[in-house]
PDB file of N, CA and C in Angstrom:
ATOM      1  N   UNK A   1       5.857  11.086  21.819  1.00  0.00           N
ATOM      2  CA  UNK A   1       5.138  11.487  20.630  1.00  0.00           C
ATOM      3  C   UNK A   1       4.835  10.249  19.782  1.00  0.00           C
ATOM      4  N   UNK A   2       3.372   9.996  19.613  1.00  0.00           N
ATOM      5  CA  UNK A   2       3.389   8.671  18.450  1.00  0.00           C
ATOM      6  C   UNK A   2       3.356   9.399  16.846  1.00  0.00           C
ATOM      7  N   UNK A   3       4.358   8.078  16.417  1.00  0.00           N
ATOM      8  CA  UNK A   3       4.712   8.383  14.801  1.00  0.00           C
ATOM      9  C   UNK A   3       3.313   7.880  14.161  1.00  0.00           C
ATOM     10  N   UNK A   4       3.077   8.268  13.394  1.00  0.00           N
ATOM     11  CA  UNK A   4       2.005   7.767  12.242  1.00  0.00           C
ATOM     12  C   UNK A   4       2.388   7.712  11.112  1.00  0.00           C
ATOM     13  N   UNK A   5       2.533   6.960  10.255  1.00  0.00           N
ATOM     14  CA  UNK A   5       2.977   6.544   8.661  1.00  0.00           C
ATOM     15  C   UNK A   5       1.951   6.092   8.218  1.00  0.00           C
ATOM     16  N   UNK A   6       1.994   7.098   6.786  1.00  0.00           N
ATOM     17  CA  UNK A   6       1.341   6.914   5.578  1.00  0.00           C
ATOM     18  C   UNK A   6       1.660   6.470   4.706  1.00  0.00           C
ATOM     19  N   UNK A   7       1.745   5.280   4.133  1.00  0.00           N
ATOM     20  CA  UNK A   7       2.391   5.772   2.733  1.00  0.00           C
ATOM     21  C   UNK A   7       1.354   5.508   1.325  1.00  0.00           C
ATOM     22  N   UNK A   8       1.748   6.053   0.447  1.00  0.00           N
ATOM     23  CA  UNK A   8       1.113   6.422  -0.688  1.00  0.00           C
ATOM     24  C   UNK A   8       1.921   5.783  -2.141  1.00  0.00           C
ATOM     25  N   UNK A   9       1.343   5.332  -2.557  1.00  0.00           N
ATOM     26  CA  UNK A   9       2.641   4.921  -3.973  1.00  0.00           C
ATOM     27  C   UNK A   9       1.775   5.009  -5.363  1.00  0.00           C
ATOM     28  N   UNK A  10       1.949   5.739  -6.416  1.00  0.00           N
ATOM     29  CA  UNK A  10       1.013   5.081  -7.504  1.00  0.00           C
ATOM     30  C   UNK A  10       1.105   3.731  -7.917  1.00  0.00           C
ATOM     31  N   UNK A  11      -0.054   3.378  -8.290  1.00  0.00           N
ATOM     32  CA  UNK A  11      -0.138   2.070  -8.996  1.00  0.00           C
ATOM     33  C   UNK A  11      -1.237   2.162 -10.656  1.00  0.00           C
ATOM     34  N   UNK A  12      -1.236   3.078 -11.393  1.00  0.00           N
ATOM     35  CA  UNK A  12      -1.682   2.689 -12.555  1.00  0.00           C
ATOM     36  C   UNK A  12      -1.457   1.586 -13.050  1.00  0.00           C
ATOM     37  N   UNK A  13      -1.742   1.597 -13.450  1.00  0.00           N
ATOM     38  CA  UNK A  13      -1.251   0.148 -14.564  1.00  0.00           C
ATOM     39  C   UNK A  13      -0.342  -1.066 -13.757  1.00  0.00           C
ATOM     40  N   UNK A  14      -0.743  -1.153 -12.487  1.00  0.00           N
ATOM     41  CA  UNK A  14       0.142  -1.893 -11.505  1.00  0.00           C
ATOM     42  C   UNK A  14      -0.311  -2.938 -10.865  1.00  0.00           C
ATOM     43  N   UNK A  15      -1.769  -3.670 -10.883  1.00  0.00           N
ATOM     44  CA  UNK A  15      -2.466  -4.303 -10.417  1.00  0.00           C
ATOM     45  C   UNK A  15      -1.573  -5.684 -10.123  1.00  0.00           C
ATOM     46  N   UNK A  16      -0.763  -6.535 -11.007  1.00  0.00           N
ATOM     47  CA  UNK A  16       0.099  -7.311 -11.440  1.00  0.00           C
ATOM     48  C   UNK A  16       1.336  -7.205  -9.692  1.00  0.00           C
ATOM     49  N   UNK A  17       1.626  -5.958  -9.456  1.00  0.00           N
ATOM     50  CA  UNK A  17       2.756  -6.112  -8.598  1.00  0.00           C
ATOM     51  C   UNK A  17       1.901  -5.250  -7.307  1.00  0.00           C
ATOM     52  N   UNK A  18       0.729  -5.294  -7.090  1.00  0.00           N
ATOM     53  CA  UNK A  18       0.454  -4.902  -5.278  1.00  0.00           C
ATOM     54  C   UNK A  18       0.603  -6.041  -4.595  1.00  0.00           C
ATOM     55  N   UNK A  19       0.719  -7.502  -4.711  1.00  0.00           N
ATOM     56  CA  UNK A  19       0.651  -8.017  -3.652  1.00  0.00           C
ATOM     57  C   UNK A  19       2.441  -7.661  -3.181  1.00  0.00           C
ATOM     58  N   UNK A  20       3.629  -7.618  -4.007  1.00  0.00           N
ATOM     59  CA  UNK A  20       4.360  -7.408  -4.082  1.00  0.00           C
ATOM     60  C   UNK A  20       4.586  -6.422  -3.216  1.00  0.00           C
ATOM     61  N   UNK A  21       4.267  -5.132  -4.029  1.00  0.00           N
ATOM     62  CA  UNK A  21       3.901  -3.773  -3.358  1.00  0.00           C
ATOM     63  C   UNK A  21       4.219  -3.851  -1.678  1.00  0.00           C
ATOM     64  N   UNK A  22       2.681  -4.819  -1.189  1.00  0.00           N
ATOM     65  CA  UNK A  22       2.354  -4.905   0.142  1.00  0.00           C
ATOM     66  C   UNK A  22       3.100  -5.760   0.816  1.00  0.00           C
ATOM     67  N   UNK A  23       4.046  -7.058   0.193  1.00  0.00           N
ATOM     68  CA  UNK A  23       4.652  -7.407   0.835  1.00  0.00           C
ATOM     69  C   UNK A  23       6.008  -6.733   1.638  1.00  0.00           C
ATOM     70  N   UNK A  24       6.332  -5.981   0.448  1.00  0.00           N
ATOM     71  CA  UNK A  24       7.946  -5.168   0.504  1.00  0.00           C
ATOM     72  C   UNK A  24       7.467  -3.997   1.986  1.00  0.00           C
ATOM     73  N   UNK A  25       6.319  -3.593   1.714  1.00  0.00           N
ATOM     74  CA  UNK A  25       6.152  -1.990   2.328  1.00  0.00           C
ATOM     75  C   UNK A  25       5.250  -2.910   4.007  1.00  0.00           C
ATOM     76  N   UNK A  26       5.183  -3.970   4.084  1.00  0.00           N
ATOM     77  CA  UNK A  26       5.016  -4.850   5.182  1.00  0.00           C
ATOM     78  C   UNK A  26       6.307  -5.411   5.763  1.00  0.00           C
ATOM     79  N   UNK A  27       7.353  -5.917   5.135  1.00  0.00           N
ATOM     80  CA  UNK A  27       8.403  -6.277   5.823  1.00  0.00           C
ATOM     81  C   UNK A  27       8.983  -5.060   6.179  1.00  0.00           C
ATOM     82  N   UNK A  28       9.029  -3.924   5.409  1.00  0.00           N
ATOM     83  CA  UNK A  28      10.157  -3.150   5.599  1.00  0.00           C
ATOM     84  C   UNK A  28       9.050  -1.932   7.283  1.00  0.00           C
ATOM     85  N   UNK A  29       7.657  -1.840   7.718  1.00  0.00           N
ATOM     86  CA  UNK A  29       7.146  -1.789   8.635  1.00  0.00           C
ATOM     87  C   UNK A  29       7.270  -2.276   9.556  1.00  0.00           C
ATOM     88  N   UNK A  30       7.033  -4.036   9.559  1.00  0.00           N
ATOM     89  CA  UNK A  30       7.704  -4.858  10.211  1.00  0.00           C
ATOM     90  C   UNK A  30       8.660  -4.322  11.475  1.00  0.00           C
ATOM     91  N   UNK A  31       9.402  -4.190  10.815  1.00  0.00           N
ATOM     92  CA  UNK A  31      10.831  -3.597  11.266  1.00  0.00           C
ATOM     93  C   UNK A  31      11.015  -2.171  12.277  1.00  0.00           C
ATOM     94  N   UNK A  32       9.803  -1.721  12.231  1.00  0.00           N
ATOM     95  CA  UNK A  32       9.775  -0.584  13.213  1.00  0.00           C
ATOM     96  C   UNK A  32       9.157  -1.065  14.491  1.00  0.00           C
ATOM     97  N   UNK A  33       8.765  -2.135  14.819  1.00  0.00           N
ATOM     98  CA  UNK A  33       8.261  -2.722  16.164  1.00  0.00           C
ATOM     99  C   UNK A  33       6.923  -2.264  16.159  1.00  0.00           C
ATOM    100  N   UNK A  34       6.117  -1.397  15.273  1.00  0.00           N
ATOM    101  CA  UNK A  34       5.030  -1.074  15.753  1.00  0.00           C
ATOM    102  C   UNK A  34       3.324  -2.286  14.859  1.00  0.00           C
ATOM    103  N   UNK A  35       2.492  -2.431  15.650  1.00  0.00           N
ATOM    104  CA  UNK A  35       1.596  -2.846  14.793  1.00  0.00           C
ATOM    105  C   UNK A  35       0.456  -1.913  14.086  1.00  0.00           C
ATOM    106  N   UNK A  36       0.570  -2.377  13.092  1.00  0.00           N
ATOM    107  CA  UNK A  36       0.022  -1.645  11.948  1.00  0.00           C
ATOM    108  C   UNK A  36      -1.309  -1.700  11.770  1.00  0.00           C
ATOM    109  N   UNK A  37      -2.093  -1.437  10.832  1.00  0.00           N
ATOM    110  CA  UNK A  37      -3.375  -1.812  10.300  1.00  0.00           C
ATOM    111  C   UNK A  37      -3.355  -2.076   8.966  1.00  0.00           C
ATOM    112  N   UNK A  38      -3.635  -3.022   8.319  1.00  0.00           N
ATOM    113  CA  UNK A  38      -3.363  -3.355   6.856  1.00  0.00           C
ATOM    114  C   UNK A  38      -4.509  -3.296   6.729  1.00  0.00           C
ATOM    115  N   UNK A  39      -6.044  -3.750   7.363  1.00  0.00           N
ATOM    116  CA  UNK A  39      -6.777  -3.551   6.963  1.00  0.00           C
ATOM    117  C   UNK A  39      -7.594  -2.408   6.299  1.00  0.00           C
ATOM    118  N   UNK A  40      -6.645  -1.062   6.600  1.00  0.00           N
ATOM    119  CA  UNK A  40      -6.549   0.555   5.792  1.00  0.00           C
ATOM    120  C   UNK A  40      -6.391   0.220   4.499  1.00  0.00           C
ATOM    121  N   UNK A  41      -5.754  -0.830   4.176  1.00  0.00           N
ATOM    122  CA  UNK A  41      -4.907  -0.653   2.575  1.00  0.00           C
ATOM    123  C   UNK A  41      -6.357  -1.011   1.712  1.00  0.00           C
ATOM    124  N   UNK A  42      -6.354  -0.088   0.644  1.00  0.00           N
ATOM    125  CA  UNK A  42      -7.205  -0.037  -0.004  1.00  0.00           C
ATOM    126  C   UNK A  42      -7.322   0.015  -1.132  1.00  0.00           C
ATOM    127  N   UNK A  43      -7.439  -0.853  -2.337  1.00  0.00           N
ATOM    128  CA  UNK A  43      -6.764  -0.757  -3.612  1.00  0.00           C
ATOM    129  C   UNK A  43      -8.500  -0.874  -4.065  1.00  0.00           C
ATOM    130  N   UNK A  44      -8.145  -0.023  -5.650  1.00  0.00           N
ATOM    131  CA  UNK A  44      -8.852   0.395  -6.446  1.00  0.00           C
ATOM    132  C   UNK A  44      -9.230   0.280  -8.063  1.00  0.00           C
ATOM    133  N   UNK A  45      -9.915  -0.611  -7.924  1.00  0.00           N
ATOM    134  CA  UNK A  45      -9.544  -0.931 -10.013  1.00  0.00           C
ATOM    135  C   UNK A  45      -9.617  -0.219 -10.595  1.00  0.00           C
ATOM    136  N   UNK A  46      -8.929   0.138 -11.711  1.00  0.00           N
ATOM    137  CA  UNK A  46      -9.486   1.103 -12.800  1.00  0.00           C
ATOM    138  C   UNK A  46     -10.396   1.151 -13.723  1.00  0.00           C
ATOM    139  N   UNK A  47     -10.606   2.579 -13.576  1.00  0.00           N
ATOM    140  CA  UNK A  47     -11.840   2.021 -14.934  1.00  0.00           C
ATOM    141  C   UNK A  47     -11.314   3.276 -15.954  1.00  0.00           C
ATOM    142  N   UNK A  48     -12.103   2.709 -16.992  1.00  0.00           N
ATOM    143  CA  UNK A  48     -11.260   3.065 -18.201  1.00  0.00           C
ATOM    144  C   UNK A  48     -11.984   4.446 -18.508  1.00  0.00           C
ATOM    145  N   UNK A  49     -11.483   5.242 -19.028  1.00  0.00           N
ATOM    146  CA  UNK A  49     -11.839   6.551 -18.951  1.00  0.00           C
ATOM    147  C   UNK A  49     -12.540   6.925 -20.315  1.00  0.00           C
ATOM    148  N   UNK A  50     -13.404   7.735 -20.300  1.00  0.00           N
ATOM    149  CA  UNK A  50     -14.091   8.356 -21.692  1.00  0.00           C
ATOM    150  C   UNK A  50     -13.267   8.774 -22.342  1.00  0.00           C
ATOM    151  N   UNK A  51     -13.422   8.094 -23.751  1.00  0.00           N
ATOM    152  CA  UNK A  51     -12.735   8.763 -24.712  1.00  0.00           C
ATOM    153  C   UNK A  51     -13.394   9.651 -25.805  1.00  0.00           C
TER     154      UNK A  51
END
């Protein structure tokens, strides 16, 4: 059976700690022997909402 992992994390107000983010949730992948696709990861700026 192949595993597939998702993972999902908020990041509001987080722009400051994704490379972080991606490093931690890359080593700790790493570690399952499988190769990944990072090129999925997809980050999103915010935009500021109507007030």
């Amino acid at each position: 059976m192949k595993i597939t992992y998702s993972i999902i994390a908020p990041i509001f107000n987080e722009i400051d700690n994704l490379s972080e983010l991606y490093r931690r949730v890359k080593e700790v992948m790493d570690t399952t022997g499988r190769r990944g696709n990072s090129s999925s990861l997809t980050t999103a700026r915010p935009t500021a909402r109507p007030t």
